[in-house]
N, C-alpha and C. Protein backbone atom coordinates (compact mmCIF):
# COMPACT_ATOMS: atom_id res chain seq x y z
N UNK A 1 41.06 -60.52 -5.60
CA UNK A 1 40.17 -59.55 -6.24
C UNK A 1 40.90 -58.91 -7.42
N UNK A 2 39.83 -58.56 -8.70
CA UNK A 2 41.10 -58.32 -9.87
C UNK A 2 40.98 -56.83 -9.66
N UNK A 3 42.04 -55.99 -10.53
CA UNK A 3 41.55 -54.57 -10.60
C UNK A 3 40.65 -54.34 -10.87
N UNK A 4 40.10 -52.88 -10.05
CA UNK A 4 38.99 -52.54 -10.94
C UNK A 4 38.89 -50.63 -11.04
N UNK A 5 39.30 -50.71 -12.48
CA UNK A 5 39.82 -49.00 -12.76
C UNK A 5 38.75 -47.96 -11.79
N UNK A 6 37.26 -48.59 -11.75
CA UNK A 6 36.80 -47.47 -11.18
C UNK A 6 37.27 -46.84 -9.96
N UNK A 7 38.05 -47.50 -8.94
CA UNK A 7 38.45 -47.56 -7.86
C UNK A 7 39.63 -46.59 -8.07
N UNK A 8 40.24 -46.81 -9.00
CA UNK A 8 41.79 -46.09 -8.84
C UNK A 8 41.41 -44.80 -9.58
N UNK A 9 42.48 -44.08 -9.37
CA UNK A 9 42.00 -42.09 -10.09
C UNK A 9 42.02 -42.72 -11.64
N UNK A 10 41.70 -41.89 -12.11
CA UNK A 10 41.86 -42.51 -14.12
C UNK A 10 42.92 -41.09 -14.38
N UNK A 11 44.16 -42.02 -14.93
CA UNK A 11 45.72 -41.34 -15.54
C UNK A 11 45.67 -40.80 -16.56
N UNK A 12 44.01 -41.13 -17.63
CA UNK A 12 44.20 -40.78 -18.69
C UNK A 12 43.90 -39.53 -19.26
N UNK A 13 44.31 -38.81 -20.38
CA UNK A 13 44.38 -37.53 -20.45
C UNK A 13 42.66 -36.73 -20.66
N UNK A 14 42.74 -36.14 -19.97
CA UNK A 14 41.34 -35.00 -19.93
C UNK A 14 40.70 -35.92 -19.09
N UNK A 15 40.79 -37.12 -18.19
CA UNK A 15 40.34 -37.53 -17.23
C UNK A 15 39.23 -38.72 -17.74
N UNK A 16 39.54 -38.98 -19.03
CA UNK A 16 38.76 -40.33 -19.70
C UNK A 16 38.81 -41.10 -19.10
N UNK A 17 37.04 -42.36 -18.84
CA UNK A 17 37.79 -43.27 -18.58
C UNK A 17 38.55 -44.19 -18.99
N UNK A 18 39.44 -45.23 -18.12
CA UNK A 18 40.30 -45.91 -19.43
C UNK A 18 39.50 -47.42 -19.50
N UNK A 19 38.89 -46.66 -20.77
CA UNK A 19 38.04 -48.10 -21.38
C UNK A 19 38.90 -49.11 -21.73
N UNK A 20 39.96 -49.23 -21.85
CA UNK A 20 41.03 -50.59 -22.19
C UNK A 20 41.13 -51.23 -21.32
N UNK A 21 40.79 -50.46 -19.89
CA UNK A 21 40.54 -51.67 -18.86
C UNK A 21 39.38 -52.19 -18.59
N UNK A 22 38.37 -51.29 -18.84
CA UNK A 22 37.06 -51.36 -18.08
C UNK A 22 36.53 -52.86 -19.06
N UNK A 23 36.08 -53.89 -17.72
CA UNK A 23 35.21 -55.04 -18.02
C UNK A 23 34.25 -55.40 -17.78
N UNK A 24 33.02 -56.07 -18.02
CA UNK A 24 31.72 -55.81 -17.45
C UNK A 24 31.80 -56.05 -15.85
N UNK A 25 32.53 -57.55 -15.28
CA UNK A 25 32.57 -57.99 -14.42
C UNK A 25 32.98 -56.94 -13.27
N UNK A 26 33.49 -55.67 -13.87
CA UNK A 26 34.10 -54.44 -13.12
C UNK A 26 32.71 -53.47 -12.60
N UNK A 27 31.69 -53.92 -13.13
CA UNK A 27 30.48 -53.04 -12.74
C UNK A 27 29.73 -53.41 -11.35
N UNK A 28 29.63 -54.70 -11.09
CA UNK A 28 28.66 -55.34 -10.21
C UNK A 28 29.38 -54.69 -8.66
N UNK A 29 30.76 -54.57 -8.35
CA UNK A 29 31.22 -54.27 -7.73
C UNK A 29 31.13 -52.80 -7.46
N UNK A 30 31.78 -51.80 -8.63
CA UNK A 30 31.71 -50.88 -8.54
C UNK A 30 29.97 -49.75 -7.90
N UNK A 31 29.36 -50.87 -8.89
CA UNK A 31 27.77 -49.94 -8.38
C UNK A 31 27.32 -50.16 -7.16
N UNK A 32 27.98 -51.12 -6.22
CA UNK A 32 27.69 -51.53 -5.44
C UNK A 32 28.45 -50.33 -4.19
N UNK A 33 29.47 -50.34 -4.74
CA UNK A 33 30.48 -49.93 -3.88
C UNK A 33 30.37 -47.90 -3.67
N UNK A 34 29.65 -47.69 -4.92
CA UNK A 34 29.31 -46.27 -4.82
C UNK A 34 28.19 -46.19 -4.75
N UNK A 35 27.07 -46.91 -4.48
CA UNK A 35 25.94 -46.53 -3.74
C UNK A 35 26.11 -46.62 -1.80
N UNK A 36 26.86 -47.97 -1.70
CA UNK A 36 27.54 -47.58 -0.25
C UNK A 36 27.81 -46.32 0.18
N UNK A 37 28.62 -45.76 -0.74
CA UNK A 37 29.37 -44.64 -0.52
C UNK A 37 28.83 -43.06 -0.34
N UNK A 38 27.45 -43.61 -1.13
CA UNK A 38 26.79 -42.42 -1.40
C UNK A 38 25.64 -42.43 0.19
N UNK A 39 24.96 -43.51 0.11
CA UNK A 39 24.36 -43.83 1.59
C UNK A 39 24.93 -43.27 2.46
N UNK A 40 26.40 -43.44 2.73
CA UNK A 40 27.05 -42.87 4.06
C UNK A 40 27.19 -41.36 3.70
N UNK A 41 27.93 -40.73 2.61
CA UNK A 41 27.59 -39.56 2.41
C UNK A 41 26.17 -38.90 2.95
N UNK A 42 24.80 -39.24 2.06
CA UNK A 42 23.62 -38.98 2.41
C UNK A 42 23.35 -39.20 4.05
N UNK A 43 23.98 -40.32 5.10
CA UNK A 43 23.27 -40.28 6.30
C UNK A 43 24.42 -38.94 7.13
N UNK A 44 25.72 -39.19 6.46
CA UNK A 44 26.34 -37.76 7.20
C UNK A 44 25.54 -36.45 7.47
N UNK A 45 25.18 -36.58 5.81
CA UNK A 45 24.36 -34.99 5.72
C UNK A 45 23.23 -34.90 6.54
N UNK A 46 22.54 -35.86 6.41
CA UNK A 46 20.95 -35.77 7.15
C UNK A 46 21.30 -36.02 8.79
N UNK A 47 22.32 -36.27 9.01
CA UNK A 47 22.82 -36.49 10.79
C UNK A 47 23.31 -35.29 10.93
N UNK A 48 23.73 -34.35 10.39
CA UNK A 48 24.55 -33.29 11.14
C UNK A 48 23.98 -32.20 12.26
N UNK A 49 24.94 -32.30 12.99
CA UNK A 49 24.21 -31.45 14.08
C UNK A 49 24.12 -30.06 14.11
N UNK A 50 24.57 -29.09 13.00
CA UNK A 50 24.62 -28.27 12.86
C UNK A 50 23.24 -27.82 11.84
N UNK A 51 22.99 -26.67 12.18
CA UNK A 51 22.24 -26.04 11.51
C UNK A 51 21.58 -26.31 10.19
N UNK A 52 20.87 -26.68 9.64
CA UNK A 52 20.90 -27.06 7.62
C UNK A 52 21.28 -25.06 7.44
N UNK A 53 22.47 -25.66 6.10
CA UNK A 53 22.70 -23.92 5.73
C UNK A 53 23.23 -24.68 4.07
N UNK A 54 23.14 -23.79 3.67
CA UNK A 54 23.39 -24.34 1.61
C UNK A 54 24.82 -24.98 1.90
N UNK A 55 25.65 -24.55 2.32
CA UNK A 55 27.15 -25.19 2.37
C UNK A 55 26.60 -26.72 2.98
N UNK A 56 26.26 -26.78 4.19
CA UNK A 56 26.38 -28.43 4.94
C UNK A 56 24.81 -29.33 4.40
N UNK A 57 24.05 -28.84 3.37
CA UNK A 57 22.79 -29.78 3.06
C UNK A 57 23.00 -29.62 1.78
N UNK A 58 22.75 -28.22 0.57
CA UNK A 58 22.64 -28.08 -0.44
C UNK A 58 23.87 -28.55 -1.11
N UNK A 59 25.26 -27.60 -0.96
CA UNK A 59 26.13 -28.47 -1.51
C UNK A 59 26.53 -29.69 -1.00
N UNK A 60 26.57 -29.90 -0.26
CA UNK A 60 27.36 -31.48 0.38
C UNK A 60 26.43 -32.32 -0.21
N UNK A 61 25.24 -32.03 -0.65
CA UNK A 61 24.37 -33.02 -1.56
C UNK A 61 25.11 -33.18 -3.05
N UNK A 62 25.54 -32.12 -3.47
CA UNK A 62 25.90 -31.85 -4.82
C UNK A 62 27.33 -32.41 -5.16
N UNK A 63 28.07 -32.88 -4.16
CA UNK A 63 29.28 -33.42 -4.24
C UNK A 63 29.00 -34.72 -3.97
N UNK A 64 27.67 -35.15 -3.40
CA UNK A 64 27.84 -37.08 -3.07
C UNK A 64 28.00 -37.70 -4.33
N UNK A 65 27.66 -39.02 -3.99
CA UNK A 65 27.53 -39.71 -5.21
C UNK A 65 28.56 -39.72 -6.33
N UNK A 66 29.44 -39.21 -6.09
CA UNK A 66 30.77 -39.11 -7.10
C UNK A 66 30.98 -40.46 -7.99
N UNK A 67 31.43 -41.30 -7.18
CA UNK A 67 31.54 -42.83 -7.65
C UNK A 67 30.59 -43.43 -8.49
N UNK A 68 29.28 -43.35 -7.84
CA UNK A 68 28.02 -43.91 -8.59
C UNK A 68 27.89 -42.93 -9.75
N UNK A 69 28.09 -41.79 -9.60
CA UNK A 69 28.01 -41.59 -10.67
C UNK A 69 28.53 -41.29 -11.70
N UNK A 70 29.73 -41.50 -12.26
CA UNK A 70 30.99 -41.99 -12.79
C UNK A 70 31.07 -43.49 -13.52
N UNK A 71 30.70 -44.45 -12.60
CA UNK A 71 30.44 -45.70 -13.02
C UNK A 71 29.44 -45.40 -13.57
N UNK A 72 27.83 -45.14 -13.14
CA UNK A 72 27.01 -44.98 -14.11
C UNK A 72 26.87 -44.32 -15.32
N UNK A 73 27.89 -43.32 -15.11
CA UNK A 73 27.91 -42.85 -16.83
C UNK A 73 28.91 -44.07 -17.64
N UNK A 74 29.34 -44.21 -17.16
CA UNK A 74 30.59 -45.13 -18.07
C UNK A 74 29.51 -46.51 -18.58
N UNK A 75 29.26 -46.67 -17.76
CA UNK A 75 27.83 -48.16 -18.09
C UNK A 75 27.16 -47.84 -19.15
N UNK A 76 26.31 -46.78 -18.59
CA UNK A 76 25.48 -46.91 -19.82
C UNK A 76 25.15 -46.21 -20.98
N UNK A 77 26.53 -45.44 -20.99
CA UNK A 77 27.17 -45.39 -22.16
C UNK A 77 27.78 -46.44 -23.42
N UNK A 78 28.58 -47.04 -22.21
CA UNK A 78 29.05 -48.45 -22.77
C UNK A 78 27.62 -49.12 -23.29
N UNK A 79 26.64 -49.80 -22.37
CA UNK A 79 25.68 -50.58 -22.06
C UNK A 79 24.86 -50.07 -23.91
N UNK A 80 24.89 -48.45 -24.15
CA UNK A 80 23.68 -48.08 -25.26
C UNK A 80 24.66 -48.08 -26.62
N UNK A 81 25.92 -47.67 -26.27
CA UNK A 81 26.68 -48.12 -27.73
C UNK A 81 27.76 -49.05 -28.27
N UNK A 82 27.84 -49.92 -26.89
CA UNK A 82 28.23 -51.57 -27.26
C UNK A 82 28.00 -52.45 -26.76
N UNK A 83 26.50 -52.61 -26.54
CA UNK A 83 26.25 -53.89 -25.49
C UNK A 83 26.59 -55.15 -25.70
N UNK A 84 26.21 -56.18 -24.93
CA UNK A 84 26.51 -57.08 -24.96
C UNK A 84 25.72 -58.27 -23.91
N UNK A 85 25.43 -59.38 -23.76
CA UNK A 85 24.85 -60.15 -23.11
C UNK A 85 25.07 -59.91 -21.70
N UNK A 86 26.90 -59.68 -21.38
CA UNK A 86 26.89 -59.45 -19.91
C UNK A 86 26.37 -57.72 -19.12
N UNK A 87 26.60 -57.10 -20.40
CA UNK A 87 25.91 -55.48 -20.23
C UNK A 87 24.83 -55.68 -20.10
N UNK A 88 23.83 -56.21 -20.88
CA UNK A 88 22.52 -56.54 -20.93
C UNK A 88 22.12 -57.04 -19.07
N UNK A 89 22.79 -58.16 -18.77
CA UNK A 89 22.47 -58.80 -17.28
C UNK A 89 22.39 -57.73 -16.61
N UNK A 90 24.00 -57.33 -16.03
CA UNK A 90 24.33 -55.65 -15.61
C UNK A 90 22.80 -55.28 -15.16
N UNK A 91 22.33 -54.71 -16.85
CA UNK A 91 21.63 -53.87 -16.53
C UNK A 91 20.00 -53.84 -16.06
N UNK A 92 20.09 -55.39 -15.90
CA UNK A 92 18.38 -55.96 -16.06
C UNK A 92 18.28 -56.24 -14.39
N UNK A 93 19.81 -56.42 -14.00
CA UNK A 93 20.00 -56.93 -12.64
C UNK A 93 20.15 -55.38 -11.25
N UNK A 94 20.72 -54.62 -12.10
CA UNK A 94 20.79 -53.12 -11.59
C UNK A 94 19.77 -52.31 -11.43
N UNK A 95 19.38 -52.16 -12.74
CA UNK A 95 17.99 -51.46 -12.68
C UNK A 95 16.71 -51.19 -11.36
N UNK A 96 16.44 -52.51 -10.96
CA UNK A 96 15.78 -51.97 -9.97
C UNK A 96 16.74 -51.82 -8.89
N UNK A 97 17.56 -51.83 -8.60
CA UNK A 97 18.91 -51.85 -7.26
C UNK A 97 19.01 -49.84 -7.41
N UNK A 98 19.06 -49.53 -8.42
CA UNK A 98 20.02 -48.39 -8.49
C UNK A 98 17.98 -47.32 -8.41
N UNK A 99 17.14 -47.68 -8.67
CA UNK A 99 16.01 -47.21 -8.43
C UNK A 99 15.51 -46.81 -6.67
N UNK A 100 15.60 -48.35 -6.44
CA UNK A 100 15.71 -48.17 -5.21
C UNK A 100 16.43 -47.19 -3.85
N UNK A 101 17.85 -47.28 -4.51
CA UNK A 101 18.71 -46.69 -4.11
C UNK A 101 18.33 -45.03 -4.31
N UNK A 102 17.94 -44.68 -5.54
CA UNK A 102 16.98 -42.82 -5.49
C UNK A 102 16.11 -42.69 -4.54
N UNK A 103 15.35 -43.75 -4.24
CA UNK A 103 14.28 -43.32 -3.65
C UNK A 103 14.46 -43.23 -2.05
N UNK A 104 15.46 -44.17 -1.81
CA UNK A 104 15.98 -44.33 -0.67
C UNK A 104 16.57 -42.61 -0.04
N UNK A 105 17.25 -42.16 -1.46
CA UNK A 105 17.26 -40.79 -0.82
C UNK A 105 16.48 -39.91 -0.71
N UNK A 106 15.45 -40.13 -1.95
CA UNK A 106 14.44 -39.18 -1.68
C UNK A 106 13.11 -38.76 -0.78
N UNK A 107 13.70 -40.53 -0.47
CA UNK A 107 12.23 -40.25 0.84
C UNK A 107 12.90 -39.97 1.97
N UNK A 108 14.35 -39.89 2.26
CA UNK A 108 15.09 -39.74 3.47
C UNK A 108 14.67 -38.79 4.55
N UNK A 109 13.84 -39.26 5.59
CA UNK A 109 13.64 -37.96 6.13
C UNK A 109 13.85 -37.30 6.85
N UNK A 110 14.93 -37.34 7.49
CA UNK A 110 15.70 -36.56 8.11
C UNK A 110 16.67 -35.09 6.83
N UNK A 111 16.78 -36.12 6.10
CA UNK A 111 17.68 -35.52 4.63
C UNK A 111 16.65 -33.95 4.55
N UNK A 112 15.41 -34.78 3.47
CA UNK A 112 14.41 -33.69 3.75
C UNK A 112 14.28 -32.58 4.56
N UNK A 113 14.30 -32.77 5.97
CA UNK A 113 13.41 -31.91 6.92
C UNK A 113 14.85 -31.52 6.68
N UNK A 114 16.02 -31.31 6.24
CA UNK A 114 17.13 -30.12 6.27
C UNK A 114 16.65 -29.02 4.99
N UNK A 115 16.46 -30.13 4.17
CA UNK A 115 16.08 -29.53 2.72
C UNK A 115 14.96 -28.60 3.10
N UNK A 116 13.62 -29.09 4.07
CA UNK A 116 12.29 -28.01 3.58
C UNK A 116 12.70 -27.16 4.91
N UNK A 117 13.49 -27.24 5.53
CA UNK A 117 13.73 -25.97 6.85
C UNK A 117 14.57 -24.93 5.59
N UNK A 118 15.74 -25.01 4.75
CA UNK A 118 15.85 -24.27 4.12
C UNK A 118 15.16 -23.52 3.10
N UNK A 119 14.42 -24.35 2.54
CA UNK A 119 13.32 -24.15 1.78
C UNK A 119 12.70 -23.14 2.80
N UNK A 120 12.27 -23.14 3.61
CA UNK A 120 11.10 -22.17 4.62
C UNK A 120 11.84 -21.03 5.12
N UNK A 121 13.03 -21.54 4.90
CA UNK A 121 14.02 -19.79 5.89
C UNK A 121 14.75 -19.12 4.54
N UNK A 122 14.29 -19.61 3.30
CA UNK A 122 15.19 -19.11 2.18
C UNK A 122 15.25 -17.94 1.69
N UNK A 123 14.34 -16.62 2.11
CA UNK A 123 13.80 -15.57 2.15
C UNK A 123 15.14 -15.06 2.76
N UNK A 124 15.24 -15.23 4.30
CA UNK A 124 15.92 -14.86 4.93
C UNK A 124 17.62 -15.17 5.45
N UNK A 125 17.85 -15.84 4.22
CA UNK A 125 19.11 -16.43 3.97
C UNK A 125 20.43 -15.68 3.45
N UNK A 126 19.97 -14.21 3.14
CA UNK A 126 21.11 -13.58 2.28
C UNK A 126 21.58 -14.33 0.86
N UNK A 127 20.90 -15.18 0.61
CA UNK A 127 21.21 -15.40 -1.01
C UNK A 127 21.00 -15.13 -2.08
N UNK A 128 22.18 -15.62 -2.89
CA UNK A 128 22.40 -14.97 -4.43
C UNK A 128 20.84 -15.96 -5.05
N UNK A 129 20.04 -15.02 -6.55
CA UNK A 129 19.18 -15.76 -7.30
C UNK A 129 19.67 -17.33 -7.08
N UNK A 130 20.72 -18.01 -7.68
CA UNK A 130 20.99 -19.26 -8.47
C UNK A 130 21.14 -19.82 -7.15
N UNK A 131 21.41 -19.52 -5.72
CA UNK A 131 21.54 -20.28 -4.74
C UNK A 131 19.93 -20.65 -4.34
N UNK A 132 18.90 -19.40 -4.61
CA UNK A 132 17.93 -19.33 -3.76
C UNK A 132 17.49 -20.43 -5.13
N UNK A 133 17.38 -20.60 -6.17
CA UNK A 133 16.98 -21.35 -7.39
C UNK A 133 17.61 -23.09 -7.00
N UNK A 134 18.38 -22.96 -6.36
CA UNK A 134 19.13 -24.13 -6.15
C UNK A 134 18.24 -25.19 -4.86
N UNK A 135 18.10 -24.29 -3.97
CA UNK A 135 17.39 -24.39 -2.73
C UNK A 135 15.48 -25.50 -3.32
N UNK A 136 15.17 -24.30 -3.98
CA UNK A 136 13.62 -24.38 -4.65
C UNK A 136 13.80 -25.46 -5.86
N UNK A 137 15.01 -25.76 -6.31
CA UNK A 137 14.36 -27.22 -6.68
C UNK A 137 14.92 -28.61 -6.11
N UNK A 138 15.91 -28.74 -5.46
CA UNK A 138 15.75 -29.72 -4.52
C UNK A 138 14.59 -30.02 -3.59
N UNK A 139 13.98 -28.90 -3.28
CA UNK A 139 12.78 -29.07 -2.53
C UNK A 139 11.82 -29.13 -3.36
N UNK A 140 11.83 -28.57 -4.51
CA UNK A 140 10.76 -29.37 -5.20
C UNK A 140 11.12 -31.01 -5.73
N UNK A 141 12.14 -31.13 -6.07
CA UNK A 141 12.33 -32.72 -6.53
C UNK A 141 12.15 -33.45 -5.61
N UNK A 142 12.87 -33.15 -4.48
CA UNK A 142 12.22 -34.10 -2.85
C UNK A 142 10.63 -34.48 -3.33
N UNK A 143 9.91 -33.14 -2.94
CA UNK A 143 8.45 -33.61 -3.01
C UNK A 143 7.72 -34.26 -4.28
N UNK A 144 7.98 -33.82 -5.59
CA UNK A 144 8.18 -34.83 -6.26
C UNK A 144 7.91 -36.19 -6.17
N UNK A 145 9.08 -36.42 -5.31
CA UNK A 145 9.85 -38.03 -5.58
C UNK A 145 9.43 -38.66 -4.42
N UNK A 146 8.41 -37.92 -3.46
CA UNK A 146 7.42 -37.93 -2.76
C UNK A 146 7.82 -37.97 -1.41
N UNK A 147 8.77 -37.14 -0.83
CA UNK A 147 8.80 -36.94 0.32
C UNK A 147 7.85 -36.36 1.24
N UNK A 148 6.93 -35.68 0.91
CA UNK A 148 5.76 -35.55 1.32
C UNK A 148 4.56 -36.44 1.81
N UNK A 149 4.67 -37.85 1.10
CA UNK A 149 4.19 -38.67 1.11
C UNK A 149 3.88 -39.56 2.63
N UNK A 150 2.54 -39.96 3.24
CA UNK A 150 2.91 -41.02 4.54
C UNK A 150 3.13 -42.24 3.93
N UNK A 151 3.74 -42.78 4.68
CA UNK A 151 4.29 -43.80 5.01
C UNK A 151 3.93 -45.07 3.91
N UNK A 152 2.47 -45.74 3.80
CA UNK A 152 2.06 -46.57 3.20
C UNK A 152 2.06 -46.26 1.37
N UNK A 153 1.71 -44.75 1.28
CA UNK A 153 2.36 -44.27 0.54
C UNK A 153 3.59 -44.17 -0.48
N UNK A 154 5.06 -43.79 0.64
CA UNK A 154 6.07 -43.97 -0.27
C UNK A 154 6.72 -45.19 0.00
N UNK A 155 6.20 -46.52 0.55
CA UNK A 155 6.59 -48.06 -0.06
C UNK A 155 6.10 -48.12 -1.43
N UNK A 156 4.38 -47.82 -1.83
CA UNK A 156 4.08 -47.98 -3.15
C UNK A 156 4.71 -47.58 -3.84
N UNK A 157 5.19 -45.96 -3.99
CA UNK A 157 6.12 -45.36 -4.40
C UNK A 157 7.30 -45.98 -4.90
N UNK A 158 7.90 -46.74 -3.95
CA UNK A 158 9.06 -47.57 -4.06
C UNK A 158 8.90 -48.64 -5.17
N UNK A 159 8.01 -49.15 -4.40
CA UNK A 159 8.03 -49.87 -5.56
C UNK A 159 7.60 -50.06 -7.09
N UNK A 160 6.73 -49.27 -7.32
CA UNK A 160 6.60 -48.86 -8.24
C UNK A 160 7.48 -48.09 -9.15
N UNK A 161 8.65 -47.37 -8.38
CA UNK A 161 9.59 -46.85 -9.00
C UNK A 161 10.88 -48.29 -8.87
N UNK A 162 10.79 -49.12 -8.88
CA UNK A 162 11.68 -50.41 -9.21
C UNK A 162 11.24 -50.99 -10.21
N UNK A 163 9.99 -51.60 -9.88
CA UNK A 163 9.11 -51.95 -11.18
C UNK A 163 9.11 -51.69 -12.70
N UNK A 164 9.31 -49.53 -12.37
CA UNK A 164 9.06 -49.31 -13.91
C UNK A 164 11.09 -49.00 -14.31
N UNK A 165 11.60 -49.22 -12.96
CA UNK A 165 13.07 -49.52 -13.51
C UNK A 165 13.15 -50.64 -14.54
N UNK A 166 12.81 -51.51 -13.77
CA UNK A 166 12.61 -53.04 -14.58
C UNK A 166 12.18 -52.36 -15.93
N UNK A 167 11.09 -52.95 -15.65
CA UNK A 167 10.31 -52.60 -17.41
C UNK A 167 10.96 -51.56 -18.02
N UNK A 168 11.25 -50.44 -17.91
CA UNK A 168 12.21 -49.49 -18.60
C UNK A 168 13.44 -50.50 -19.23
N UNK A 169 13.92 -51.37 -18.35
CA UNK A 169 15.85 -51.79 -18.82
C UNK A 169 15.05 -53.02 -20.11
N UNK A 170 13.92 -53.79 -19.85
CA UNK A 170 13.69 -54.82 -20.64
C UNK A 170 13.15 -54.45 -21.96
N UNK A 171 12.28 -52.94 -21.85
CA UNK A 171 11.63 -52.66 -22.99
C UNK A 171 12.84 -52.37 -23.74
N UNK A 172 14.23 -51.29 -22.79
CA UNK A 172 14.95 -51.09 -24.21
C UNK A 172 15.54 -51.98 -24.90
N UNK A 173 15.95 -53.36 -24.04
CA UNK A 173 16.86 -54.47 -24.51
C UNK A 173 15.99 -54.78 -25.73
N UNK A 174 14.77 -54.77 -25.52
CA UNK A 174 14.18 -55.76 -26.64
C UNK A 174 13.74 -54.80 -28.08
N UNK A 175 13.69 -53.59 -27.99
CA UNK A 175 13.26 -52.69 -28.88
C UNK A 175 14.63 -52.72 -29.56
């Protein structure tokens, strides 16, 4: 297996990444490897046996995804101001993967029912404005992104939010 910088801390100064290594072939892995990462994060949170309270649902949400999203900035950054045929694949091949992967959290419902129990006790929480602000839009983006939704419902959902992944990555390639 060759290196692959996303994996290791980045040495470089102010915490850049180090694009002198980064290769496309370094992505397929990486996005792969931090949506894993983020899944197990996300089923920790939505398994815990403790109470939902802003520390163990709200923030522990706000710290997942580290990896994925790190690689994803570096992509498609790279991907919008130096693409290239194998960036282009990357991103035609990702697109609906990394769609999927949102929705996967957003319909989570166990995840949720931590999110709208706080949402419902947030009155009585002792919190600061920006926490209680913090609370009220995760629970609104949940529903949104249609956690509210039954069942037959948020498959369409799904897929439809892959779909217009797709068409989103092809319209920009070609424009």
């Amino acid at each position: 297996m060759t290196e692959n910088p996303f994996f290791d801390r980045w040495a470089t100064p102010f915490g850049m990444p180090p694009f002198d290594r980064i290769r496309p072939e370094h992505f397929p892995p990486a996005f792969d490897r931090g949506m894993q990462e983020e899944i197990t994060e996300i089923a920790a949170i939505a398994g815990a046996t403790a109470a939902p309270s802003l520390a163990n649902t709200i923030e522990a949400l706000e710290r997942s995804g580290r990896l994925l999203e790190r690689v994803s900035r570096v992509f498609f950054n790279l991907n919008a101001s130096n693409t290239n045929d194998a960036f282009e694949g990357i991103a035609r091949d990702y697109a609906p993967r990394l769609a999927q992967h949102r929705v996967r959290i957003a319909l989570h419902p166990d995840l949720f029912a931590r999110i709208a129990d706080l949402h419902e006790r947030r009155a009585g929480l002792g919190l600061d404005l920006d926490q209680l602000r913090l609370i009220e839009r995760y629970y609104l983006r949940f529903v949104r992104n249609g956690a509210l939704l039954n069942p037959e419902q948020k498959e369409r959902m799904a897929a439809i939010s892959e779909r217009l992944a797709s068409l989103h990555t092809l319209f920009g390639q070609n424009v």
